[in-house]
N, C-alpha and C. Protein backbone atom coordinates (compact mmCIF):
# COMPACT_ATOMS: atom_id res chain seq x y z
N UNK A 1 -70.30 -1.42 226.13
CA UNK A 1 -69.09 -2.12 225.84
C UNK A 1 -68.08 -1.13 225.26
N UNK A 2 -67.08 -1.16 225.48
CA UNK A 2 -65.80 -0.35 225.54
C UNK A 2 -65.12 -1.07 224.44
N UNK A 3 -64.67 0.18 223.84
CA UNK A 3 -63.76 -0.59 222.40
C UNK A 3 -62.30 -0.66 222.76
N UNK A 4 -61.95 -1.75 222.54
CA UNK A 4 -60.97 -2.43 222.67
C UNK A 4 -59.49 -2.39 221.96
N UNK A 5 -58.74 -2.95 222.01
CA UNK A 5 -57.35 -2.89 220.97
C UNK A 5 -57.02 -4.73 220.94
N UNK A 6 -57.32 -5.13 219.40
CA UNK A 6 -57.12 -6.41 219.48
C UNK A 6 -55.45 -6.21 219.35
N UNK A 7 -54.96 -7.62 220.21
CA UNK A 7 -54.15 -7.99 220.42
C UNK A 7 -53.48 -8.90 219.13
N UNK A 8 -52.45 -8.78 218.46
CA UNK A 8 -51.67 -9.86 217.36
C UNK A 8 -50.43 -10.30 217.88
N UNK A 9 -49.84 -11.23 217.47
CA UNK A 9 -48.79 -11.53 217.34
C UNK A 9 -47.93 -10.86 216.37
N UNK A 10 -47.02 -9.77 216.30
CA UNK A 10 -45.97 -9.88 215.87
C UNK A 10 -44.83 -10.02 216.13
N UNK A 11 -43.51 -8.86 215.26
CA UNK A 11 -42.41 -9.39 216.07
C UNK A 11 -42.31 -8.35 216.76
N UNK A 12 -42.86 -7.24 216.78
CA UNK A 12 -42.60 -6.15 217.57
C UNK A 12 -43.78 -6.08 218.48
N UNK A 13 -44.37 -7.08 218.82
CA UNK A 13 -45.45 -6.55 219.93
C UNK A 13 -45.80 -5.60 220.08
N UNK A 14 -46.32 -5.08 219.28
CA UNK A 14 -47.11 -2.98 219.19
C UNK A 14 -48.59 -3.78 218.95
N UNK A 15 -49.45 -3.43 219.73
CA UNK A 15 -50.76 -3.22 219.74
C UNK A 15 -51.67 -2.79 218.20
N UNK A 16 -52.34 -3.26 217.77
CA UNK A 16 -52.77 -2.81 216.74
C UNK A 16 -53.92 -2.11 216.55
N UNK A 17 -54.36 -0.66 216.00
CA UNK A 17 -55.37 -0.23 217.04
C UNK A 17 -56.98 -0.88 216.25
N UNK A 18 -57.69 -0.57 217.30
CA UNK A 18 -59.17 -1.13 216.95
C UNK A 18 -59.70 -0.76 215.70
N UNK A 19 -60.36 -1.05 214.69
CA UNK A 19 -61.08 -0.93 213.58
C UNK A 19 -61.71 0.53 213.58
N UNK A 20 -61.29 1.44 212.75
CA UNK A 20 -62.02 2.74 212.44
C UNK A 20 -61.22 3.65 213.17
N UNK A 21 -60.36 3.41 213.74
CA UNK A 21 -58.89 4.52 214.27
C UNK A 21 -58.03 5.04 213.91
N UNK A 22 -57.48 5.65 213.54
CA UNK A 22 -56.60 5.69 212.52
C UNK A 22 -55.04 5.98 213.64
N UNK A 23 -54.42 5.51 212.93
CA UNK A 23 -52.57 5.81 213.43
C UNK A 23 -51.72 6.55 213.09
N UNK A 24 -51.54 7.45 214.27
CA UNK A 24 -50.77 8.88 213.64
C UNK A 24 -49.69 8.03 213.40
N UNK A 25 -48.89 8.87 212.55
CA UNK A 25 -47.42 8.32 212.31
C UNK A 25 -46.36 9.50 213.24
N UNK A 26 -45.63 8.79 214.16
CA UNK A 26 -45.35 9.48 215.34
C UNK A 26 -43.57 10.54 214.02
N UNK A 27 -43.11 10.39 213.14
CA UNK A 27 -42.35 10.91 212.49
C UNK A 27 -42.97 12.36 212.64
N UNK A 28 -42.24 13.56 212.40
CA UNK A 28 -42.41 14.54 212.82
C UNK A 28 -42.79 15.07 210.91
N UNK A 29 -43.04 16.20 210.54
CA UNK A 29 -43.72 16.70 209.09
C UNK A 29 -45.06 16.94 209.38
N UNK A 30 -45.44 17.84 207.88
CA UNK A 30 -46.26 18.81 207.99
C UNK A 30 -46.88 17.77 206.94
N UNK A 31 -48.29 18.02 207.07
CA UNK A 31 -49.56 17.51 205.99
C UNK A 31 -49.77 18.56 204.96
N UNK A 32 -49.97 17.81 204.06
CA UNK A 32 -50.21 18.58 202.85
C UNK A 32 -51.48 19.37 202.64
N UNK A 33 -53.07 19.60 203.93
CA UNK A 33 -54.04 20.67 204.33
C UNK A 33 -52.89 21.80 204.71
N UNK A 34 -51.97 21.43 205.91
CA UNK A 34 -50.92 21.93 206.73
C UNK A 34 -50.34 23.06 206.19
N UNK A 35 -49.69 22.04 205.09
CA UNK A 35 -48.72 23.23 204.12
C UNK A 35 -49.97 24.25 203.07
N UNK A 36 -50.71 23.95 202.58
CA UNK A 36 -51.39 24.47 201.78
C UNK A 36 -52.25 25.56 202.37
N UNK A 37 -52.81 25.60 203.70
CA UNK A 37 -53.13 26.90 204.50
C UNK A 37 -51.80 27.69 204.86
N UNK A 38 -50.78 27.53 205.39
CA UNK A 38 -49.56 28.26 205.59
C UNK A 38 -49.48 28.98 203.67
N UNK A 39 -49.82 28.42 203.01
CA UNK A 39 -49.29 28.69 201.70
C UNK A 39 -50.34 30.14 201.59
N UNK A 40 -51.43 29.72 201.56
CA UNK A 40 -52.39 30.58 201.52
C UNK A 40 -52.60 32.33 202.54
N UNK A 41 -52.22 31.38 203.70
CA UNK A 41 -51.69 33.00 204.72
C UNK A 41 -50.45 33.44 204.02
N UNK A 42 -49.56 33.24 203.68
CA UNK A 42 -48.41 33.58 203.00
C UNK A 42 -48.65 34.52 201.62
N UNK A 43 -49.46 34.30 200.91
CA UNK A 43 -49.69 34.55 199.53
C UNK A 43 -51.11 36.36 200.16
N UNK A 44 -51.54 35.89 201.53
CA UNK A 44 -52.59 36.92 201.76
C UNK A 44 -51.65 37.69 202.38
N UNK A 45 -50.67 37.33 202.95
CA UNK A 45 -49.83 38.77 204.00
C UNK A 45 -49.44 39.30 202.89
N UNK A 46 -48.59 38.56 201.52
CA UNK A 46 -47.73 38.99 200.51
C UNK A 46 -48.80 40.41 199.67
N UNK A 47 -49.92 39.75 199.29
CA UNK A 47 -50.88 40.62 198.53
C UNK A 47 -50.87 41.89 199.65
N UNK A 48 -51.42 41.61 200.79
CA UNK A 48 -51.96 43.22 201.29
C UNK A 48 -50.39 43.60 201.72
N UNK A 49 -49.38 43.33 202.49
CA UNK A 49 -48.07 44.10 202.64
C UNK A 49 -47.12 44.17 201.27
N UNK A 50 -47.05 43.72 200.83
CA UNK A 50 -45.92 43.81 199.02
C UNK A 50 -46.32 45.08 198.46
N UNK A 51 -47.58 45.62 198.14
CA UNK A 51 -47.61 46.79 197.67
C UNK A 51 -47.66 47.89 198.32
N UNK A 52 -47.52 48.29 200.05
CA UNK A 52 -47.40 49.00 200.78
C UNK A 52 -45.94 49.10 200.46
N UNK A 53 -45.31 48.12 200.97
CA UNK A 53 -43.15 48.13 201.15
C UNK A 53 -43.20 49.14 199.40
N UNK A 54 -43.75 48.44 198.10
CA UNK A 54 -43.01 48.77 196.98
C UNK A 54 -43.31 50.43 196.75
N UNK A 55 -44.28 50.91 197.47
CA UNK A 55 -44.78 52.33 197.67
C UNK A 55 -43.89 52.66 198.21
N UNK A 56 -43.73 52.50 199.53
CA UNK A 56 -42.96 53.03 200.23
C UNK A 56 -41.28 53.38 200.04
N UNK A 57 -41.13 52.05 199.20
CA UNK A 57 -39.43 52.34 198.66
C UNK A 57 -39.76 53.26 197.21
N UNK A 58 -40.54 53.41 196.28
CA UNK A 58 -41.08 55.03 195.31
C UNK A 58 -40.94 55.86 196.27
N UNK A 59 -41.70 56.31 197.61
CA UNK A 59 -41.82 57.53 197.97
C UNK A 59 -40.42 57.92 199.01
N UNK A 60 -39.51 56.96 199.50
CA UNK A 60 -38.61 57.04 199.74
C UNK A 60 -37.36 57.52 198.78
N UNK A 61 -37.65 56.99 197.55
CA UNK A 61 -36.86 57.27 196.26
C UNK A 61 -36.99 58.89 196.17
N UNK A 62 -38.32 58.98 195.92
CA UNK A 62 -38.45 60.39 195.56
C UNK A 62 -38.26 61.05 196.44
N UNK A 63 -37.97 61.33 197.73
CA UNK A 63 -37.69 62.42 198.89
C UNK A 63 -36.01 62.31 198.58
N UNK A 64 -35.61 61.23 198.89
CA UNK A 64 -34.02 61.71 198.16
C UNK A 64 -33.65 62.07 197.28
N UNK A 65 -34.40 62.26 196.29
CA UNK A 65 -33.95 62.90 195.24
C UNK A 65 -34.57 64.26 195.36
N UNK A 66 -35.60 64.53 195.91
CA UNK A 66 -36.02 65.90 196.33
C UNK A 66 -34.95 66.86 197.45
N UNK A 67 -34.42 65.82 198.45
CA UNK A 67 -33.22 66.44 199.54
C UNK A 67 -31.92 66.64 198.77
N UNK A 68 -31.47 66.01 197.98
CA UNK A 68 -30.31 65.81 196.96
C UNK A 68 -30.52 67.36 196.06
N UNK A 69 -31.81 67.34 195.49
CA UNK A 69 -31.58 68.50 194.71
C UNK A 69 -31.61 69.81 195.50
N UNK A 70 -32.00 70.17 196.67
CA UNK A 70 -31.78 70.74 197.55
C UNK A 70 -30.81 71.04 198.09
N UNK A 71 -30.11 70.07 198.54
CA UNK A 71 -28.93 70.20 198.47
C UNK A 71 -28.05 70.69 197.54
N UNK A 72 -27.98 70.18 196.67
CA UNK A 72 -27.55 70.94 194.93
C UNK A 72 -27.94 72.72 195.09
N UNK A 73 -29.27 72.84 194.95
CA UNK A 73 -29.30 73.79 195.37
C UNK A 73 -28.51 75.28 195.99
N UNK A 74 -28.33 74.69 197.47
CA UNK A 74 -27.55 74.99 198.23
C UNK A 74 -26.15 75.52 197.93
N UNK A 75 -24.87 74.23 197.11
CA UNK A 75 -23.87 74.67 196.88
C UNK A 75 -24.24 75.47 195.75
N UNK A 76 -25.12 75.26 194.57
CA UNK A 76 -24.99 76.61 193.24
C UNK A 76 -25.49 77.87 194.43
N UNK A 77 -25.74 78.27 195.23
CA UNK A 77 -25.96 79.59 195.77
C UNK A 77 -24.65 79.98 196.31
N UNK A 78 -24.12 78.85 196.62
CA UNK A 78 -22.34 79.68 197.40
C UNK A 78 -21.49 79.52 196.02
N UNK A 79 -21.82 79.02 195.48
CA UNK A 79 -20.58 79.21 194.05
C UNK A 79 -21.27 80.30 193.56
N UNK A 80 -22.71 80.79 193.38
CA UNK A 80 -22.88 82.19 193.03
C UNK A 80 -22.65 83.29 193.96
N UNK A 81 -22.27 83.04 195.14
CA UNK A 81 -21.85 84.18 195.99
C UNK A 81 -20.08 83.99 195.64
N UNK A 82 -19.39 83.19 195.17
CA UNK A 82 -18.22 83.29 195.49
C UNK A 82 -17.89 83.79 193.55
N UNK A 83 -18.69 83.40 192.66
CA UNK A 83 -18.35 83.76 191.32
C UNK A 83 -19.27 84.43 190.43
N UNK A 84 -20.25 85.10 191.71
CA UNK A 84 -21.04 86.21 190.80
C UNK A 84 -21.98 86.01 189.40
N UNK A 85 -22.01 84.07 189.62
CA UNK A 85 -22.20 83.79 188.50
C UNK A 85 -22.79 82.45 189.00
N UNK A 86 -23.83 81.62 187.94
CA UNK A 86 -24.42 80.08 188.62
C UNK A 86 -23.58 79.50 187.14
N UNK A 87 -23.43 78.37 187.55
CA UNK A 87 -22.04 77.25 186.33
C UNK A 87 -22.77 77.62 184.71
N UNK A 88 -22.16 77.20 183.96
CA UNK A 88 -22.93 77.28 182.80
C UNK A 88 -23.38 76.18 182.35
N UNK A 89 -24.10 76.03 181.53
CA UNK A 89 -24.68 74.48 180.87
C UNK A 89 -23.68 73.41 180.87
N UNK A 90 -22.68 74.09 180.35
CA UNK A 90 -21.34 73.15 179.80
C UNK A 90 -20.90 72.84 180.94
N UNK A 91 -20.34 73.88 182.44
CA UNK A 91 -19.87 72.75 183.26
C UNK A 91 -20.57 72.28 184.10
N UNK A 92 -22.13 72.77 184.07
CA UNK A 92 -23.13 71.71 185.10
C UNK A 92 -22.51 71.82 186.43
N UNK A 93 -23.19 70.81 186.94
CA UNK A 93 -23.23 70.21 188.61
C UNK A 93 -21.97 69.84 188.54
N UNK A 94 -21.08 69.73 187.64
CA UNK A 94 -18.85 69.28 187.96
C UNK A 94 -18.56 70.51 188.38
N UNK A 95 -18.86 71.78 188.00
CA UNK A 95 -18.29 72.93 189.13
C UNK A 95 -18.69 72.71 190.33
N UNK A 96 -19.58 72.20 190.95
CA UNK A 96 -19.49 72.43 192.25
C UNK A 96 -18.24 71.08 193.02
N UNK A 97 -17.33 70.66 191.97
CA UNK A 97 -16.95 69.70 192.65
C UNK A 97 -15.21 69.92 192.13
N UNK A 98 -15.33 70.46 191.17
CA UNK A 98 -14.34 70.49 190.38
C UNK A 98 -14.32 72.33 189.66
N UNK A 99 -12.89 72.87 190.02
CA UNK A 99 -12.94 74.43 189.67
C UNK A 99 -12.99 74.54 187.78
N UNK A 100 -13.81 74.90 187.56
CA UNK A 100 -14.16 75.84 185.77
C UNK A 100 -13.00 76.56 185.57
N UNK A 101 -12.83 76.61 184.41
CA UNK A 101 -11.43 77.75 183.99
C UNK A 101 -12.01 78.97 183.89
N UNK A 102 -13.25 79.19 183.83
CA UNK A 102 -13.80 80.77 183.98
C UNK A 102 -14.10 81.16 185.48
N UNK A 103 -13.63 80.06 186.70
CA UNK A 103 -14.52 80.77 187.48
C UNK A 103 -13.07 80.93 188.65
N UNK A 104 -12.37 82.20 188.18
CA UNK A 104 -11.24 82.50 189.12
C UNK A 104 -11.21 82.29 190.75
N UNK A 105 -12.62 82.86 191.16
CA UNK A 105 -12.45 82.91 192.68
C UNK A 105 -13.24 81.64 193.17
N UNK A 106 -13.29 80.61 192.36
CA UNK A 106 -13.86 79.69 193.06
C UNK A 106 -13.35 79.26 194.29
N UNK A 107 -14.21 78.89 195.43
CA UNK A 107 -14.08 78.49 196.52
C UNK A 107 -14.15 76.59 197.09
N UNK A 108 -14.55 76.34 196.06
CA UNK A 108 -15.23 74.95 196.31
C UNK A 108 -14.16 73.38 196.53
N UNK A 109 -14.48 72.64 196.75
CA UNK A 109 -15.84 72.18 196.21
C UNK A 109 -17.02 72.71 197.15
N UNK A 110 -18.22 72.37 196.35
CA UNK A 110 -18.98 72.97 196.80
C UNK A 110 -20.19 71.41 198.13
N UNK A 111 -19.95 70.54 197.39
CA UNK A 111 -20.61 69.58 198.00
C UNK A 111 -19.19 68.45 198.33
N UNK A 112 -19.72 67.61 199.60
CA UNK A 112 -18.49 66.79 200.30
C UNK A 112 -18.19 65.51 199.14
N UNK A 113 -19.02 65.52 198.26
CA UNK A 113 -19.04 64.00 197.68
C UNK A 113 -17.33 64.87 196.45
N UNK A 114 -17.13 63.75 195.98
CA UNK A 114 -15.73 63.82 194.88
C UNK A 114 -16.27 63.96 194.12
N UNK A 115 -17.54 63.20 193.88
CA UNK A 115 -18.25 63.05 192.02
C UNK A 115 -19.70 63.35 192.27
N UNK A 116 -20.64 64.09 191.28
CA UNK A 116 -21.63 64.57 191.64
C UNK A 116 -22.64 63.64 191.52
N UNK A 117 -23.10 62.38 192.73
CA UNK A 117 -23.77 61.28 192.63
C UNK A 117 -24.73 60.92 191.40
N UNK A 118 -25.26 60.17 191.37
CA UNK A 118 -26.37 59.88 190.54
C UNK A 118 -27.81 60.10 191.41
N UNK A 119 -28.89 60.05 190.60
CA UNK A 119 -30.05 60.23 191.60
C UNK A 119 -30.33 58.62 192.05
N UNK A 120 -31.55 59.16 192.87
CA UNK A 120 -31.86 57.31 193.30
C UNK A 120 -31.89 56.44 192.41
N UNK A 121 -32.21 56.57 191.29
CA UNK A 121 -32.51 55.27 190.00
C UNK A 121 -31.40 54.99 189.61
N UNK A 122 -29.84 55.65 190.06
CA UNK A 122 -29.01 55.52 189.32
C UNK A 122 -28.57 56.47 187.83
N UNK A 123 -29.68 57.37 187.89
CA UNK A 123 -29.26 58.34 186.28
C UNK A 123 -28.62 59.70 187.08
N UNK A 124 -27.88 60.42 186.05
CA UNK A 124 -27.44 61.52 186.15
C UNK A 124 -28.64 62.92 186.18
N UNK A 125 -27.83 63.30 187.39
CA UNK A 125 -29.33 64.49 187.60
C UNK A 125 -28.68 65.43 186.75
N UNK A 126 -29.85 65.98 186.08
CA UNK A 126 -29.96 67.08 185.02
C UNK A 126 -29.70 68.66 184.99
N UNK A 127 -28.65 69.79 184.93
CA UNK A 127 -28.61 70.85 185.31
C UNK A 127 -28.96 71.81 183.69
N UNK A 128 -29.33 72.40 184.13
CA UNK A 128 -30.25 73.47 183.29
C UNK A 128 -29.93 75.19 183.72
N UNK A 129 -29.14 75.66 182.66
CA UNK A 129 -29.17 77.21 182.93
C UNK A 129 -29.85 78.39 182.35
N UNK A 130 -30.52 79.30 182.18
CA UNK A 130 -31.22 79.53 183.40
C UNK A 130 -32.33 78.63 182.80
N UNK A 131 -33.37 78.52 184.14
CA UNK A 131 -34.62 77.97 184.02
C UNK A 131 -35.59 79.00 183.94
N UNK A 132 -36.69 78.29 183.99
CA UNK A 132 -38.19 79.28 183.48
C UNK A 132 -38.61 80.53 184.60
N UNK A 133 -38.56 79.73 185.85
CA UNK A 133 -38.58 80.56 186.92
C UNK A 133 -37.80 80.64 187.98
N UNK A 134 -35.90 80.14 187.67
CA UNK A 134 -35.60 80.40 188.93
C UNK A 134 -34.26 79.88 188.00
N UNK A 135 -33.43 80.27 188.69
CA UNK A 135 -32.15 80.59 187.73
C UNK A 135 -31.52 79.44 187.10
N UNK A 136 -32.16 78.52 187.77
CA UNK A 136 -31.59 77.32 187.17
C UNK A 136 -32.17 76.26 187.59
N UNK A 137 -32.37 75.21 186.85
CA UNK A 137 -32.89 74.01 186.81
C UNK A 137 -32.46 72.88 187.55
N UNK A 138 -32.66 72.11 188.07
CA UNK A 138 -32.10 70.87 188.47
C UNK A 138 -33.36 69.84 188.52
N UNK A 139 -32.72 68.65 187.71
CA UNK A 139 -34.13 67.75 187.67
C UNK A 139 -33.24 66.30 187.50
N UNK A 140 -33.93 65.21 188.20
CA UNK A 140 -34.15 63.98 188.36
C UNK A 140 -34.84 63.55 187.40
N UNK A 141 -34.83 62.80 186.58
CA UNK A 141 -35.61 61.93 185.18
C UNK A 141 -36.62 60.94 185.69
N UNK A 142 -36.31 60.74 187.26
CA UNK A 142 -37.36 59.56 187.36
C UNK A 142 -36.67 58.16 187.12
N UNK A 143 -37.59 57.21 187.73
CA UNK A 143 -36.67 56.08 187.27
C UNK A 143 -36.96 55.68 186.04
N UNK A 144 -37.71 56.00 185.51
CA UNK A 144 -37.41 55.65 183.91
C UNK A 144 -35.93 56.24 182.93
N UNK A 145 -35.51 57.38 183.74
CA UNK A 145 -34.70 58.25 182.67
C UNK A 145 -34.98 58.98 181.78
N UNK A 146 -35.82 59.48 181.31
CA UNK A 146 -36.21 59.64 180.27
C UNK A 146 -37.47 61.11 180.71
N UNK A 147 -37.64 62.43 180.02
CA UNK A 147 -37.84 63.32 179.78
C UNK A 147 -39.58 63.40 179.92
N UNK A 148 -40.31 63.66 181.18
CA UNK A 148 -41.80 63.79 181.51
C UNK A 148 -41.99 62.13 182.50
N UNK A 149 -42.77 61.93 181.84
CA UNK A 149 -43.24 60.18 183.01
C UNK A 149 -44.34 60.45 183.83
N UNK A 150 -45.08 59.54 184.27
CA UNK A 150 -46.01 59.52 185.24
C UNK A 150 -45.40 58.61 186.51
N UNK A 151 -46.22 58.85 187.69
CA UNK A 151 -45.76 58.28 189.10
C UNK A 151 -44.38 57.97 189.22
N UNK A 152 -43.93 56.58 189.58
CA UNK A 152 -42.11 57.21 190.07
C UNK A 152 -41.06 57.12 188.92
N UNK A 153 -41.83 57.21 187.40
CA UNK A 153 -41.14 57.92 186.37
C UNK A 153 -41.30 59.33 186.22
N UNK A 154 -42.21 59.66 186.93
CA UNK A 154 -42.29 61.69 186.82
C UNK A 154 -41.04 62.05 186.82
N UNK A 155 -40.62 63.49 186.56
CA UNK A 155 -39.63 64.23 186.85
C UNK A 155 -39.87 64.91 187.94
N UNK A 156 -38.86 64.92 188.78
CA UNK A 156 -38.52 65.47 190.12
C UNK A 156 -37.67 67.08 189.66
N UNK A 157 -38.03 68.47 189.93
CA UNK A 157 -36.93 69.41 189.82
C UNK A 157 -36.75 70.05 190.76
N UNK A 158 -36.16 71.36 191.04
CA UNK A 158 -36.68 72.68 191.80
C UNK A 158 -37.22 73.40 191.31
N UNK A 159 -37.79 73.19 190.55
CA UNK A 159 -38.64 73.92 189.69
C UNK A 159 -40.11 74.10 189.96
């Protein structure tokens, strides 16, 4: 015997289904198993990809600030070919952008920017005359700012 669909009277004549069936509700939405597995793949992509991206934007940080000081670099070697001399403490990384009153034959600017950027974190990169092993210093603070640090608070130099 074949299960059936008893028949009622209402006012909408819709069939009522047989005992132990259940009736989708033809409205369109998500079930609350539905949403709560989507929630769960969501929260597992977030865990294993979120700390790859936040690495990746540290080690991205730190190569620009490694190409930047390189760059830096670069112009203090033509302001020492053009003034026989690398800036002094006092006028820092603004000589290469802006002429020193000691440095007659300046040629510069030395880099295309107007103002001598900030590093990636936003702090002022650090110039140092002379340094320990190389005539001069240039260092990034890290994003902390602040003098030593570990991982992407280390200090970045040419040093």
């Amino acid at each position: 015997m074949q299960p059936t669909q008893i028949q009622t009277q209402t006012s909408a004549a819709r069939p009522v289904p047989a005992r132990g069936k259940l009736r989708r509700d033809r409205r369109g939405g998500f079930t609350l198993v539905e949403l709560l597995v989507v929630l769960v793949i969501l929260s597992l992509v977030m865990g294993l990809v979120g700390p790859r991206v936040l690495n990746y934007l540290t080690s991205s940080r730190e190569r620009a600030a490694t190409l930047q000081i390189q760059s830096f670099a670069a112009a203090l070697d033509l302001f020492f070919l053009d003034n026989g001399r690398y800036p002094s403490n006092a006028e820092g990384l603004r000589a290469l952008v802006e002429r020193p009153t000691s440095a007659p034959t300046w040629a510069g600017p030395y880099v295309q920017q107007s103002e001598i950027p900030a590093d990636p974190w936003g702090n002022p990169y650090v110039y140092r005359q002379p340094g320990q092993a190389a005539p001069y210093v240039i260092t990034s603070l890290g994003s902390d700012g602040q003098q030593g640090g570990e991982a992407d608070a280390a200090d970045i130099s040419n040093e």
